[in-house]
PDB file of N, CA and C in Angstrom:
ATOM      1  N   UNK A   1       0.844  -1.204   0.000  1.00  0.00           N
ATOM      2  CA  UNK A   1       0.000   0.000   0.000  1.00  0.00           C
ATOM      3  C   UNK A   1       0.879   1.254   0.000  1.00  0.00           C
ATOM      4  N   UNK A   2       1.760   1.053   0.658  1.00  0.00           N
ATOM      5  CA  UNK A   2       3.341   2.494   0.943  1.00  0.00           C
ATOM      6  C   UNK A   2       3.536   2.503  -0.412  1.00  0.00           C
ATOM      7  N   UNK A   3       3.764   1.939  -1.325  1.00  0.00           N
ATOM      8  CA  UNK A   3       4.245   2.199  -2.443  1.00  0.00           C
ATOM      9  C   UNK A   3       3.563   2.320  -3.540  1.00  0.00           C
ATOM     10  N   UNK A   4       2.335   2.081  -3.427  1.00  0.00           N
ATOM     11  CA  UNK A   4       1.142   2.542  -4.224  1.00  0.00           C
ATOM     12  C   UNK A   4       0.744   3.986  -4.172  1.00  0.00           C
ATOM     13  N   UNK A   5       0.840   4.503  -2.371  1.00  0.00           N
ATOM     14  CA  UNK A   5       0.324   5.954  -2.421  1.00  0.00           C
ATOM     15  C   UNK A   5       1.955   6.838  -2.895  1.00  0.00           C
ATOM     16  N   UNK A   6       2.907   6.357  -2.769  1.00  0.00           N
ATOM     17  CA  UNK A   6       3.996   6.794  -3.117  1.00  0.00           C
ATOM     18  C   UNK A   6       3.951   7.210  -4.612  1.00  0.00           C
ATOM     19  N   UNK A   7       3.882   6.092  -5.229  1.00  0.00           N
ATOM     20  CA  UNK A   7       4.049   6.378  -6.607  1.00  0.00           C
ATOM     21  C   UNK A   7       2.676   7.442  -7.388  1.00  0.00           C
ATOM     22  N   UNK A   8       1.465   7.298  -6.502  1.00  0.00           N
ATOM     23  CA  UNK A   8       0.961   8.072  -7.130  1.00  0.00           C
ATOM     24  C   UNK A   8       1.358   9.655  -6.687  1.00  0.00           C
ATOM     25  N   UNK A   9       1.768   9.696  -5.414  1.00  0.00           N
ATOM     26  CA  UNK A   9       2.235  11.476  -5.277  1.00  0.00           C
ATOM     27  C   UNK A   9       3.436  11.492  -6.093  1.00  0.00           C
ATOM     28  N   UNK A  10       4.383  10.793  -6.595  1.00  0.00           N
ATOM     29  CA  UNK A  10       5.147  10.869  -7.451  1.00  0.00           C
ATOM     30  C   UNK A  10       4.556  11.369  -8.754  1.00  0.00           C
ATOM     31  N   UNK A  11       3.529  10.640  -9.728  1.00  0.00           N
ATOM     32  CA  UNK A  11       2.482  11.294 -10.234  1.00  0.00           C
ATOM     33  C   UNK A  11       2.416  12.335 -10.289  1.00  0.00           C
ATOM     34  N   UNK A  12       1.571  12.788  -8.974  1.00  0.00           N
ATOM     35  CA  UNK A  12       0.883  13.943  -9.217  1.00  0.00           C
ATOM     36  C   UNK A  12       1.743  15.303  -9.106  1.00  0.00           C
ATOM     37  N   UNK A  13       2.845  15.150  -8.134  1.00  0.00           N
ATOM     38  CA  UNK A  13       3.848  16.012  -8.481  1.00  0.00           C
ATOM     39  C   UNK A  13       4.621  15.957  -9.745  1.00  0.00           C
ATOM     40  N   UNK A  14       4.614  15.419 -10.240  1.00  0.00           N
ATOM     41  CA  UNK A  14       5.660  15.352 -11.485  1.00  0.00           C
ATOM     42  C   UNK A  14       4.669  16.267 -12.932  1.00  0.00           C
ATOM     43  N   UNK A  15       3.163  15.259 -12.718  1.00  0.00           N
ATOM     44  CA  UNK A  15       2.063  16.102 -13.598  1.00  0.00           C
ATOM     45  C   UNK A  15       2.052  17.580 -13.264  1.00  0.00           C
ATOM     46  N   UNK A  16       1.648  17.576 -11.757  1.00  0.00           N
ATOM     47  CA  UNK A  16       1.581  19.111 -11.618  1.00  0.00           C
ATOM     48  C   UNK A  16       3.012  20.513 -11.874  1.00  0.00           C
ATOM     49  N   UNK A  17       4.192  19.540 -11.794  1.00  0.00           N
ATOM     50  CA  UNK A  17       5.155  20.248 -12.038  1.00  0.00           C
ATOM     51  C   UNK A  17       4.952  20.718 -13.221  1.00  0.00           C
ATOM     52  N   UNK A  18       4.875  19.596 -14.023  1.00  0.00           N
ATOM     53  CA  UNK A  18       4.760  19.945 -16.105  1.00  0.00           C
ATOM     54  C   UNK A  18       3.864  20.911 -16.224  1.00  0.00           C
ATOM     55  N   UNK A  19       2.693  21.035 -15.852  1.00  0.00           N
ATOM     56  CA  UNK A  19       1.784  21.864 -15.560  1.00  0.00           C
ATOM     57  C   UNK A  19       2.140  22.905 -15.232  1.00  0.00           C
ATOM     58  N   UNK A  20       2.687  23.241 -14.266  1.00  0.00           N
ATOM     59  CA  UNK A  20       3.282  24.807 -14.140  1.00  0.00           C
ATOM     60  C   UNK A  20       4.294  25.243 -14.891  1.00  0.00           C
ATOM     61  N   UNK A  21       4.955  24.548 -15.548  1.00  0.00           N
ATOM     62  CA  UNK A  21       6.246  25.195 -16.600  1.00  0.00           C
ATOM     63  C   UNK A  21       5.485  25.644 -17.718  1.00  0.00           C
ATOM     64  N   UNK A  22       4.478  24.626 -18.355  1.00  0.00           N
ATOM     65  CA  UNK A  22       4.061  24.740 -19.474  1.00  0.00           C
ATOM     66  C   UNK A  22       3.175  26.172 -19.058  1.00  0.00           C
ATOM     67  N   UNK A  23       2.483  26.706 -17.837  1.00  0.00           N
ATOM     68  CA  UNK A  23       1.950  27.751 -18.016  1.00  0.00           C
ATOM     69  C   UNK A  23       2.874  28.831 -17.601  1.00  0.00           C
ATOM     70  N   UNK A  24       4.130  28.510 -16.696  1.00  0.00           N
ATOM     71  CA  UNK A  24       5.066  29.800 -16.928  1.00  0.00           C
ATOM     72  C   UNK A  24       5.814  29.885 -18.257  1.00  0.00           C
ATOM     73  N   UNK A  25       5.954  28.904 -19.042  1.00  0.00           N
ATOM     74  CA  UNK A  25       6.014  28.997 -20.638  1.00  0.00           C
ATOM     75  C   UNK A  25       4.800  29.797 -21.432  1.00  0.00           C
ATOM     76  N   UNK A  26       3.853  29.924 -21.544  1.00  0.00           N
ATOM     77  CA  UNK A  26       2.929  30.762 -21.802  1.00  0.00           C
ATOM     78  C   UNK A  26       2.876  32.097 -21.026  1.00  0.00           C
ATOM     79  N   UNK A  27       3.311  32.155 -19.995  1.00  0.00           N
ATOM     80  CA  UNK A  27       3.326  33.922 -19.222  1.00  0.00           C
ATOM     81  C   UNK A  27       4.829  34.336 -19.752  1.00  0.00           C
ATOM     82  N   UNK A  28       5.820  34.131 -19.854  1.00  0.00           N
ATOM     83  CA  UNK A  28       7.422  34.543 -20.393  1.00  0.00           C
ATOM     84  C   UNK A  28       6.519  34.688 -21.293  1.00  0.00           C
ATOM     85  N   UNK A  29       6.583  33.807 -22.775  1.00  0.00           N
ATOM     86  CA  UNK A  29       6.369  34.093 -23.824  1.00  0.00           C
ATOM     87  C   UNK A  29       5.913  35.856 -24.397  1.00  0.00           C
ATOM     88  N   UNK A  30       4.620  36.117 -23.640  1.00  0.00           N
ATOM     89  CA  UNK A  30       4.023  37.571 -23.688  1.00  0.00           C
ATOM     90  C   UNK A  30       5.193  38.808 -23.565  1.00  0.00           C
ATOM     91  N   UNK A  31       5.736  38.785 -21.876  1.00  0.00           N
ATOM     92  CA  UNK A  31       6.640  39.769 -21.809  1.00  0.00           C
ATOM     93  C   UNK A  31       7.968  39.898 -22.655  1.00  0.00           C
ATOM     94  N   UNK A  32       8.342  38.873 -22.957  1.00  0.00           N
ATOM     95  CA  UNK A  32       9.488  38.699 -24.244  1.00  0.00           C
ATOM     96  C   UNK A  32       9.027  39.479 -25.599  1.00  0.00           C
ATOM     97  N   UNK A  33       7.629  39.000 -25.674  1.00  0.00           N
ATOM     98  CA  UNK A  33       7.504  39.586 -27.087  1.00  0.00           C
ATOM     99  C   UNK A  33       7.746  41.516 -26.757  1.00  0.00           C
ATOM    100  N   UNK A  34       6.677  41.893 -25.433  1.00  0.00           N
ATOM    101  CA  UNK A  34       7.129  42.809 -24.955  1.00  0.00           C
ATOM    102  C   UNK A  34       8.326  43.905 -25.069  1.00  0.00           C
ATOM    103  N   UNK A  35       9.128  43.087 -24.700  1.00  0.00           N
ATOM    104  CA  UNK A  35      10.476  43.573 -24.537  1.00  0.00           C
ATOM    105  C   UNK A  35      11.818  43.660 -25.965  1.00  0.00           C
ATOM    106  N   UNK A  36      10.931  42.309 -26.909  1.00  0.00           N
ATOM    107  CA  UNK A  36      11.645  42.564 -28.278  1.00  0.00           C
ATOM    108  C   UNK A  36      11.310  44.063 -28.915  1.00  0.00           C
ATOM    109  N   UNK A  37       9.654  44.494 -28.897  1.00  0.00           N
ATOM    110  CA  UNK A  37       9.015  45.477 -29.419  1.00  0.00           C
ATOM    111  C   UNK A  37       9.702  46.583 -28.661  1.00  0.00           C
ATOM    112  N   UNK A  38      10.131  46.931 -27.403  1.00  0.00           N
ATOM    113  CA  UNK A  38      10.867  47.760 -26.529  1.00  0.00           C
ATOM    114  C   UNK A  38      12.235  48.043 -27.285  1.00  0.00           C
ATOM    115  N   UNK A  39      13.018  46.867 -27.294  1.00  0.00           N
ATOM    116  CA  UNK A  39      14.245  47.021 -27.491  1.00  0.00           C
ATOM    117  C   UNK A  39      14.299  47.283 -29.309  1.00  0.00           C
TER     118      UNK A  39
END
């Protein structure tokens, strides 16, 4: 059972990690364009 609930918080942290890059990949993206049009 230890290694059943293990592997799934392994899971869900690993999903939720990807999850947040891919949407701080979508928030950079904006201010970059930003800052090309600036510079």
């Amino acid at each position: 059972m230890f290694y059943i609930i293990t592997g799934l918080l392994l899971l869900l942290a690993i999903g939720f990690g990807f999850y947040l890059t891919l949407r701080m990949n979508k928030c950079i993206e904006r201010p970059s364009d930003k800052n090309h049009i600036d510079g």
